[in-house]
N, C-alpha and C. Protein backbone atom coordinates (compact mmCIF):
# COMPACT_ATOMS: atom_id res chain seq x y z
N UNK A 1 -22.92 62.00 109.94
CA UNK A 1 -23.25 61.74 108.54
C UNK A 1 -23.20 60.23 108.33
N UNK A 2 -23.93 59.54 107.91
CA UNK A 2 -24.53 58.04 107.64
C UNK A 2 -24.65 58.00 106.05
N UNK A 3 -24.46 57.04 105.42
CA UNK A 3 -24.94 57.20 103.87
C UNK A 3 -25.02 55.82 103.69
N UNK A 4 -25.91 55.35 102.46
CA UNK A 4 -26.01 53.73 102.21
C UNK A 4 -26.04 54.24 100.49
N UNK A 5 -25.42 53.08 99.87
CA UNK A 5 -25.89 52.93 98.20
C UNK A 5 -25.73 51.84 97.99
N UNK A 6 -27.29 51.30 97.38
CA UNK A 6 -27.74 50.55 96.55
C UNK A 6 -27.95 50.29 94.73
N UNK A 7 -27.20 49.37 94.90
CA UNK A 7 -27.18 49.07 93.03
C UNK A 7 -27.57 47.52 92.94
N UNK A 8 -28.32 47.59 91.74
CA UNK A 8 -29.17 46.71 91.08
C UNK A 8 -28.90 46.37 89.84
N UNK A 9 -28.63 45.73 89.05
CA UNK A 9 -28.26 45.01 87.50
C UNK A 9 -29.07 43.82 87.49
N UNK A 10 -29.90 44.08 86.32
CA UNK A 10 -30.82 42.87 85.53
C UNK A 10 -30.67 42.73 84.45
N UNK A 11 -30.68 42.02 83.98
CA UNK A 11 -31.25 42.19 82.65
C UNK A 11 -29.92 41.02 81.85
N UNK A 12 -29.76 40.81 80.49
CA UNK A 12 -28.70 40.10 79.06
C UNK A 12 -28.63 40.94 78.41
N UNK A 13 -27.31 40.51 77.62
CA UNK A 13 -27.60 41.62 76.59
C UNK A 13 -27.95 41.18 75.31
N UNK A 14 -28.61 40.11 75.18
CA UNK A 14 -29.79 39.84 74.03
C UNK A 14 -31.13 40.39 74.79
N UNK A 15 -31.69 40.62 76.15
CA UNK A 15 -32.77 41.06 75.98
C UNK A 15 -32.71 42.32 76.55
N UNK A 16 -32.33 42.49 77.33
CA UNK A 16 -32.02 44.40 77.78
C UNK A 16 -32.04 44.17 79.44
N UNK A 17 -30.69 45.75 79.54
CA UNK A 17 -30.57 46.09 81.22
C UNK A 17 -31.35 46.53 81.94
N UNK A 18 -32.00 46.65 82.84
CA UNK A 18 -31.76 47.88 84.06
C UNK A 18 -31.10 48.22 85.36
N UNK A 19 -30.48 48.99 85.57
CA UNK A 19 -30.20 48.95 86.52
C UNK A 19 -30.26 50.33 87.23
N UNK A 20 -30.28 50.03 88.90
CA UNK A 20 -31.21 50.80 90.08
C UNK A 20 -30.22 50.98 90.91
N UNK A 21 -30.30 52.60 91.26
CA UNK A 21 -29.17 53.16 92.13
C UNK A 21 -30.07 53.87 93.27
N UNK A 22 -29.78 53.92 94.40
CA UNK A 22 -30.59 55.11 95.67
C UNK A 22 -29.13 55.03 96.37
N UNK A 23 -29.17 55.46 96.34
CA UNK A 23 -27.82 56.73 97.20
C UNK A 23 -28.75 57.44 98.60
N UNK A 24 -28.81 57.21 99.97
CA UNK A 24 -29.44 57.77 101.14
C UNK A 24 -28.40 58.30 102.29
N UNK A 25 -28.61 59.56 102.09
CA UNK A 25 -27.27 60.16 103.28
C UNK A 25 -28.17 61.07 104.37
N UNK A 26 -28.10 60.61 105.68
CA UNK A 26 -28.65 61.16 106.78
C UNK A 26 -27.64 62.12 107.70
N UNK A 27 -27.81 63.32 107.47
CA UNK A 27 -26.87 63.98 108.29
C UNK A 27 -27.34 65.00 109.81
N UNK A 28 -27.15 65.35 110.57
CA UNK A 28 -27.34 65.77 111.49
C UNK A 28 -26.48 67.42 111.82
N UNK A 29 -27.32 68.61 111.96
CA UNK A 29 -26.47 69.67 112.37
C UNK A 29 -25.90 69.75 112.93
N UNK A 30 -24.91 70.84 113.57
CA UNK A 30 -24.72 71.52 114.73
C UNK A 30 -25.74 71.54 116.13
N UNK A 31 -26.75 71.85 115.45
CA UNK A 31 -27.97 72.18 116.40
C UNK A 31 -28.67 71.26 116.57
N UNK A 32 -28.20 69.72 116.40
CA UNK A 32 -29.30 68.56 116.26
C UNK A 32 -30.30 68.44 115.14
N UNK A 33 -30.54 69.06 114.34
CA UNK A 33 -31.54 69.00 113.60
C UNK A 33 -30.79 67.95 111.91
N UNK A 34 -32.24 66.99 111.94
CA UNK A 34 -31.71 65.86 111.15
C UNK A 34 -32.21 66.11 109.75
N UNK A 35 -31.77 65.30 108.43
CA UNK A 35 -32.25 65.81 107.50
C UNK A 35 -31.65 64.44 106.78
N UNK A 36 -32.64 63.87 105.54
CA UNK A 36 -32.44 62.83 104.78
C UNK A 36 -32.51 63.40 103.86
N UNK A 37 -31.41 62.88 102.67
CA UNK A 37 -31.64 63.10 101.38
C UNK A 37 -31.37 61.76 100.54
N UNK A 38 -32.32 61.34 99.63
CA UNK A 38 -32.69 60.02 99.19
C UNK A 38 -32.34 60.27 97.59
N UNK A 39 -31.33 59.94 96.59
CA UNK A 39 -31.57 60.13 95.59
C UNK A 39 -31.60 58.64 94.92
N UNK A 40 -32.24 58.53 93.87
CA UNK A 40 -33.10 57.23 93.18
C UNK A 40 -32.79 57.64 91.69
N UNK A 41 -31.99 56.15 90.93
CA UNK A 41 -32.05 56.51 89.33
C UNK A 41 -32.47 55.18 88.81
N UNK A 42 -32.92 55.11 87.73
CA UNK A 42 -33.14 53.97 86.79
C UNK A 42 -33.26 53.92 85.63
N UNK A 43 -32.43 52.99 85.16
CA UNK A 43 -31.81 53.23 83.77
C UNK A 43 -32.19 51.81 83.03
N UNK A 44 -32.62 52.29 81.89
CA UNK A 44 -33.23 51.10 81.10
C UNK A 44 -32.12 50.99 79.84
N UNK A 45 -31.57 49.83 78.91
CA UNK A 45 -31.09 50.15 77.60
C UNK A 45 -31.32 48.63 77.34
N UNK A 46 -31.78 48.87 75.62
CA UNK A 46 -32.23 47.68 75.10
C UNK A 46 -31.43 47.85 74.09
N UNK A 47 -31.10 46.73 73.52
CA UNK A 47 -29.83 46.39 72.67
C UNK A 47 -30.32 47.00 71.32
N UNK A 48 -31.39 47.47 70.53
CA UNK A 48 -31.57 47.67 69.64
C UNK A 48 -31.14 49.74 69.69
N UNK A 49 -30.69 49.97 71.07
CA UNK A 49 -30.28 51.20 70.85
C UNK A 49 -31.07 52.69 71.87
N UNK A 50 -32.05 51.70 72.28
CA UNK A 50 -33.04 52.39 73.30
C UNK A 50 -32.34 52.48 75.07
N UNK A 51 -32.57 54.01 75.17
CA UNK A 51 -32.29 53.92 76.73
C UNK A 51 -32.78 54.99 76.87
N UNK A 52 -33.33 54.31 78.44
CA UNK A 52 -34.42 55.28 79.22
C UNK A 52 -33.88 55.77 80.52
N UNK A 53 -34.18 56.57 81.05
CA UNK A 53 -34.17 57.07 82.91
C UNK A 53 -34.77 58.07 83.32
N UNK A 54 -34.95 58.04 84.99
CA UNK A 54 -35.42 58.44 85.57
C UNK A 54 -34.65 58.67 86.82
N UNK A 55 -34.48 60.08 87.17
CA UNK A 55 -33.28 60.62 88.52
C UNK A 55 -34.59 60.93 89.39
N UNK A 56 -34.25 61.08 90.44
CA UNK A 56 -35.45 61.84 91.49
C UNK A 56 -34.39 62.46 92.87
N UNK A 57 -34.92 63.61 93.31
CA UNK A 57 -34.51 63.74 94.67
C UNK A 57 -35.41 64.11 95.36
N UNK A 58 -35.05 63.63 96.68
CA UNK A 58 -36.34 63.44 97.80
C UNK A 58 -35.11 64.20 98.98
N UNK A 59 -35.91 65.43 99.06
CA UNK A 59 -35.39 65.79 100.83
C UNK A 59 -36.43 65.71 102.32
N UNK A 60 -35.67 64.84 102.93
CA UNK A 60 -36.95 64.66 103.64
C UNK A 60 -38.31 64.04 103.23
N UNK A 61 -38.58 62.99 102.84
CA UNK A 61 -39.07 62.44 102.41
C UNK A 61 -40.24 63.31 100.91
N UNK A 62 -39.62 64.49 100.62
CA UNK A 62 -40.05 65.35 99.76
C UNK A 62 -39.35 65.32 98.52
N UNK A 63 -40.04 65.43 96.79
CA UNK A 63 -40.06 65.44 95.53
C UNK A 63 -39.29 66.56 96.06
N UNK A 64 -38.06 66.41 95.08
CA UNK A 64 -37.70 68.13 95.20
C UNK A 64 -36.59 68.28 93.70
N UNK A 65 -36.64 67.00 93.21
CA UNK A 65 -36.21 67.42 91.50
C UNK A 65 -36.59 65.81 91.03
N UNK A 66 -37.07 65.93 89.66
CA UNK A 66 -37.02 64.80 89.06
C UNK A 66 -36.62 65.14 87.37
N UNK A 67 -35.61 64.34 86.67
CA UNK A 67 -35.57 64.36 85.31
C UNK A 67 -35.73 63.19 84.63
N UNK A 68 -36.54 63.40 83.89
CA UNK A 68 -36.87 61.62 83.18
C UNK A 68 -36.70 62.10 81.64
N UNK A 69 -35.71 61.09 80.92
CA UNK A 69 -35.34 61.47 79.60
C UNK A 69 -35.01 59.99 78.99
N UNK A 70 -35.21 60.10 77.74
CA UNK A 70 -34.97 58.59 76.75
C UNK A 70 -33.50 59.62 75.53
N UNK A 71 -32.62 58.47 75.19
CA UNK A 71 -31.94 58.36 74.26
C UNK A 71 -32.31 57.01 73.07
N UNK A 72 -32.06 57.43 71.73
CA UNK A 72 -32.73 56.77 70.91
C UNK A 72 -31.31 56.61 69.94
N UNK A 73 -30.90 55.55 69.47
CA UNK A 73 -30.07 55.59 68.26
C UNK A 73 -30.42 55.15 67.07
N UNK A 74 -30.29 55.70 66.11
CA UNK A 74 -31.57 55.15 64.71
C UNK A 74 -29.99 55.87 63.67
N UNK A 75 -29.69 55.53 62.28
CA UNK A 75 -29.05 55.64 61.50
C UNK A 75 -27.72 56.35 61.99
N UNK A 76 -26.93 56.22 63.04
CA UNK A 76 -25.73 56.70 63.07
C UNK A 76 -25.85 58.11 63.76
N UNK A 77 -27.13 57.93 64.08
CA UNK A 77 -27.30 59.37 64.96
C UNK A 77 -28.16 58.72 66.57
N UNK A 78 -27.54 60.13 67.50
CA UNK A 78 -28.61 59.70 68.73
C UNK A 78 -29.24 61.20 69.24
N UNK A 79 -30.57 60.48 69.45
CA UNK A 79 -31.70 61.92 69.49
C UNK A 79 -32.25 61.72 70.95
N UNK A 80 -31.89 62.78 72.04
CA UNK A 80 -31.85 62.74 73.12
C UNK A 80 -33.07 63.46 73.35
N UNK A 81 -33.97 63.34 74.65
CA UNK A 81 -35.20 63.87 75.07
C UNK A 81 -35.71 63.51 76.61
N UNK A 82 -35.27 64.97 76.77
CA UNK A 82 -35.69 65.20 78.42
C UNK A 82 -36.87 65.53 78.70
């Protein structure tokens, strides 16, 4: 079992973050047989209350879930959407 994680931070907070995560763990059976799993997020938030992302998983270089959703804060409330 091998694994690497990568993180990324940009951004002020007068103009807005993102930051970038991949998490990659290569493991190997019993029986030799190899298998990658790659997961990838990115997260946006802008100071006026906006934040965005995007998760993905890749097995084997294969789509095999993605959720992309924004949070919004407007009058003391926050309205979430996946």
């Amino acid at each position: 079992l091998k694994s690497r994680l990568v993180t990324e931070f940009t951004g002020s907070a007068c103009a807005s973050y993102t930051t970038r995560l991949r998490f990659v763990t290569r493991s190997v059976t019993g029986t030799g047989k190899t298998s990658v799993e790659d997961t990838r997020s990115v997260m946006f938030e802008s100071p006026d209350g906006f934040f965005e992302f995007t998760h993905e998983t890749f097995l084997d270089e294969k789509l095999t879930e993605r959720t992309v959703g924004n949070a919004v804060r407007k009058d003391g409330k926050v309205t979430v959407t996946l």
